[in-house]
Protein backbone atom coordinates (compact mmCIF):
# COMPACT_ATOMS: atom_id res chain seq x y z
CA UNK A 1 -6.45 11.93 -12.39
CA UNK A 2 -8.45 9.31 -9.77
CA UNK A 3 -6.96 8.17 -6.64
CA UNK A 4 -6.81 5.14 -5.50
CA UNK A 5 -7.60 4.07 -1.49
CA UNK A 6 -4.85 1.74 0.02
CA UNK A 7 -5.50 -0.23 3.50
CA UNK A 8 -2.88 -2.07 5.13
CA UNK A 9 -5.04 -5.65 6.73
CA UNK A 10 -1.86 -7.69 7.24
CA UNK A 11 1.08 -6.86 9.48
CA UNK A 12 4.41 -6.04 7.98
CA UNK A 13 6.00 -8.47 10.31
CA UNK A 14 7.90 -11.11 8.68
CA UNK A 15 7.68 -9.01 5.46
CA UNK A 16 10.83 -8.75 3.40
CA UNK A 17 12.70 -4.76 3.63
CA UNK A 18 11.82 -3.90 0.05
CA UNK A 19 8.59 -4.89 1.19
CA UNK A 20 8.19 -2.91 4.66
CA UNK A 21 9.87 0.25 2.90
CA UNK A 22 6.94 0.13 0.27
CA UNK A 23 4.31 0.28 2.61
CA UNK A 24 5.89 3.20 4.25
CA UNK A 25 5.99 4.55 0.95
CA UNK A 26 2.52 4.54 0.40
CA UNK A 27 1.72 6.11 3.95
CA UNK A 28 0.72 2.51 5.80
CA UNK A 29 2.72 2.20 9.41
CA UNK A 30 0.35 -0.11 11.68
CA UNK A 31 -2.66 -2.59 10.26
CA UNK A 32 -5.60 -0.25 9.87
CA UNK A 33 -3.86 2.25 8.59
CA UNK A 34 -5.50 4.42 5.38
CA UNK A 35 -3.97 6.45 2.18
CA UNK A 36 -5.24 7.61 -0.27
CA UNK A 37 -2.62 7.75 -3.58
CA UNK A 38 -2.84 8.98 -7.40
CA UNK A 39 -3.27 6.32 -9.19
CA UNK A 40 -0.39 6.28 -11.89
CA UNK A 41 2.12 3.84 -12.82
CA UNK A 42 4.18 4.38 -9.85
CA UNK A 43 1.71 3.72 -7.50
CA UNK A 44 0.28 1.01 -9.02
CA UNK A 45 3.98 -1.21 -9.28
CA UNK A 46 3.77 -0.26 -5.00
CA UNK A 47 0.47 -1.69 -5.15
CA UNK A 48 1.41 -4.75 -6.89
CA UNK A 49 4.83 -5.36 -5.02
CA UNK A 50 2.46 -6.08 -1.38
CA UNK A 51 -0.74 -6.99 -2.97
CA UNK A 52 -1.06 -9.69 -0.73
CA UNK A 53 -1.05 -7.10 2.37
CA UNK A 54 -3.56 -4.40 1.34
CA UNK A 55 -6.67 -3.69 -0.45
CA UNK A 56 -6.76 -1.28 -2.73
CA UNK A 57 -10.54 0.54 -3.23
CA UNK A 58 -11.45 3.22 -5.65
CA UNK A 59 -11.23 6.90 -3.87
């Protein structure tokens, strides 16, 4: 299965909870920070819950 590369390039500040404990989820702490993930349903409904804080590349 591929993987998918997540970035976090906008701080979690001002984020809602749900929102902060999904990025922890997907390994992201501080602005900067890499993972890579499988990509699979489960990641991909992370992916889409703080699209507006990440970018999401191809690994």
């Amino acid at each position: 299965m591929a993987n998918v590369k997540v970035k976090l390039v906008r701080s979690l500040i001002g984020s809602k909870k749900d929102q902060i404990a999904t990025a922890y989820a997907l390994g992201l702490r501080k602005i900067g920070d890499e993972a890579t993930q499988p990509n699979n349903p489960q990641t991909q409904g992370k992916i889409k819950k703080i699209s507006h804080l990440i970018e999401v590349t191809e690994a």
